[in-house]
C-alpha atoms as a PDB file:
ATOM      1  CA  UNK A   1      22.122  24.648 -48.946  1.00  0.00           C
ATOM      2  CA  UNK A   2      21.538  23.559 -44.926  1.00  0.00           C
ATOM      3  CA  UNK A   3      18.437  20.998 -45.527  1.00  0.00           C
ATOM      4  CA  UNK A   4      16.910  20.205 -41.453  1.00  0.00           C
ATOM      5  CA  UNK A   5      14.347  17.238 -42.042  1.00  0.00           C
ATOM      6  CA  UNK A   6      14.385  16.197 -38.774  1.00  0.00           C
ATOM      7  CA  UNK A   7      15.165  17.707 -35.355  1.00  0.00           C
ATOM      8  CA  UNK A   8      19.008  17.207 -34.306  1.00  0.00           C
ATOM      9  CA  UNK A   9      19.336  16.391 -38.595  1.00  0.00           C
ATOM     10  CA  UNK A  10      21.306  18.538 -40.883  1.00  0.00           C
ATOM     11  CA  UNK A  11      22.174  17.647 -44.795  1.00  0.00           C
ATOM     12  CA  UNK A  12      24.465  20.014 -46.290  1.00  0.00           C
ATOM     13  CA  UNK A  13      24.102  19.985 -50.574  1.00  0.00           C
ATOM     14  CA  UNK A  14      26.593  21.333 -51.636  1.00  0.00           C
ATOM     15  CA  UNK A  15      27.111  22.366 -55.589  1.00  0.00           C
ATOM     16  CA  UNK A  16      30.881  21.997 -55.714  1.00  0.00           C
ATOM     17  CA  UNK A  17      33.274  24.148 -58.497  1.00  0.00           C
ATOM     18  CA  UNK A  18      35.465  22.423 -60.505  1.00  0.00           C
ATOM     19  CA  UNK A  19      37.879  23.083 -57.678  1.00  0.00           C
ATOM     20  CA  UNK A  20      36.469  21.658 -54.723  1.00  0.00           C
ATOM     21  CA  UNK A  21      38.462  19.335 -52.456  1.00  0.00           C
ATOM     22  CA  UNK A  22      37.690  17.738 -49.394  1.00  0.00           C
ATOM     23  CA  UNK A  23      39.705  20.461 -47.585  1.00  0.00           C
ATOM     24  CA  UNK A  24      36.894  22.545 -48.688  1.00  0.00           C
ATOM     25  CA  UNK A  25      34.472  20.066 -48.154  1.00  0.00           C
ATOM     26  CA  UNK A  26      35.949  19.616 -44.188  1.00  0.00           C
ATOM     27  CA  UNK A  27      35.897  23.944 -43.860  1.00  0.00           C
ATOM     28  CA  UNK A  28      31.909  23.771 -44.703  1.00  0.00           C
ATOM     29  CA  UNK A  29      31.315  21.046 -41.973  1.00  0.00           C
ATOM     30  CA  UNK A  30      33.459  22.955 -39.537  1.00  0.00           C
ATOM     31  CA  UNK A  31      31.967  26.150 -39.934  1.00  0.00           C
ATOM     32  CA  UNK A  32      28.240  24.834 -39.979  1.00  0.00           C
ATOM     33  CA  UNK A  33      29.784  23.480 -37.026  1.00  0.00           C
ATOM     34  CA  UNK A  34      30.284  27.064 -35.029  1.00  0.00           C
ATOM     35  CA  UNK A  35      27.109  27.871 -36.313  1.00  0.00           C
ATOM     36  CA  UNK A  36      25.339  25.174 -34.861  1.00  0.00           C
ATOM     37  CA  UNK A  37      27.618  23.725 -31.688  1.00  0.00           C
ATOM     38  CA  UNK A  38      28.684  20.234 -31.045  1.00  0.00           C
ATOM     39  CA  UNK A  39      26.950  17.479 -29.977  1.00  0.00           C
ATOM     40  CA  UNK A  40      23.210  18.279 -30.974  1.00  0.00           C
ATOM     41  CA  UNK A  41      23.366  17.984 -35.167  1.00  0.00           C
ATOM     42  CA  UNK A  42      24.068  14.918 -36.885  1.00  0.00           C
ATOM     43  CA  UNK A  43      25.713  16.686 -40.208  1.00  0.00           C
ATOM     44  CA  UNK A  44      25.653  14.742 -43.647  1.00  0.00           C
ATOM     45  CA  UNK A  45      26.956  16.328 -47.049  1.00  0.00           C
ATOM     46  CA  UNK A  46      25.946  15.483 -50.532  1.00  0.00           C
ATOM     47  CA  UNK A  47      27.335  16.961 -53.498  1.00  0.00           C
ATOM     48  CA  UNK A  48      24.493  18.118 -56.080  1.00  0.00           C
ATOM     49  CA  UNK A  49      23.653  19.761 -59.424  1.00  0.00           C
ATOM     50  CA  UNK A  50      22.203  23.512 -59.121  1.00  0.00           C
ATOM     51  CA  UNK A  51      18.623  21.619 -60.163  1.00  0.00           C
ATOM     52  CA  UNK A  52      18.588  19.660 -57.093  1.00  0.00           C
ATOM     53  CA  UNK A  53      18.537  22.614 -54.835  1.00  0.00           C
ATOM     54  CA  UNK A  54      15.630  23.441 -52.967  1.00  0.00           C
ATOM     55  CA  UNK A  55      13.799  26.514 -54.935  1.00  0.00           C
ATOM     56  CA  UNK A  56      10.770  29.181 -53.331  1.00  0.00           C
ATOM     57  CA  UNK A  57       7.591  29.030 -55.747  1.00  0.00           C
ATOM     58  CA  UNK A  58       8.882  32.145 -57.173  1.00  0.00           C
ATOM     59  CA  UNK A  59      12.221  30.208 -58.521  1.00  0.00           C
ATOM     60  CA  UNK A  60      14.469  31.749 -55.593  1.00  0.00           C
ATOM     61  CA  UNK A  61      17.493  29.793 -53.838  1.00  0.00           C
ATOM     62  CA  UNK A  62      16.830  29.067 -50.596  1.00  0.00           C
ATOM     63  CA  UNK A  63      19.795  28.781 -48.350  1.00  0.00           C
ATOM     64  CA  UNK A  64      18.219  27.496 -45.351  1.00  0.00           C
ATOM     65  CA  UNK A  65      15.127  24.853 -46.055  1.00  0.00           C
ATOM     66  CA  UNK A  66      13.608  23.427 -42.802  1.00  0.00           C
ATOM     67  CA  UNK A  67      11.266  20.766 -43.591  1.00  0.00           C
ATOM     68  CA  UNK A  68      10.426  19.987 -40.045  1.00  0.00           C
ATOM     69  CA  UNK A  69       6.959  18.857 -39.602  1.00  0.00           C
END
């Protein structure tokens, strides 16, 4: 889940598999990367449970939550 809270801020949460290395870990930065460019997002991760995930009232996953305000 891409979390923005603040302009030029980006917190990835990521629920990892049993898996999950930080070779994946580095491939989810680098391709939020080409999404986003260089130089303009500060990108943290933080590895979650499913319950921590941002949720619509209607119990949906959001993948992109931009709390900007």
């Amino acid at each position: 889940q891409w979390i923005q809270r603040k302009i030029g801020e980006l917190e990835i949460l990521i629920v990892p598999d049993s898996g999950f290395t930080d070779k994946d870990l580095n491939y989810v930065i680098q391709e939020t990367i080409k999404k986003v460019g260089t130089d303009n997002m500060d990108i943290t991760t933080k590895t979650v449970e499913y319950k921590d995930l941002i949720y619509t009232s209607r119990g949906k996953f959001k993948l992109i939550v931009n709390l900007n305000k």
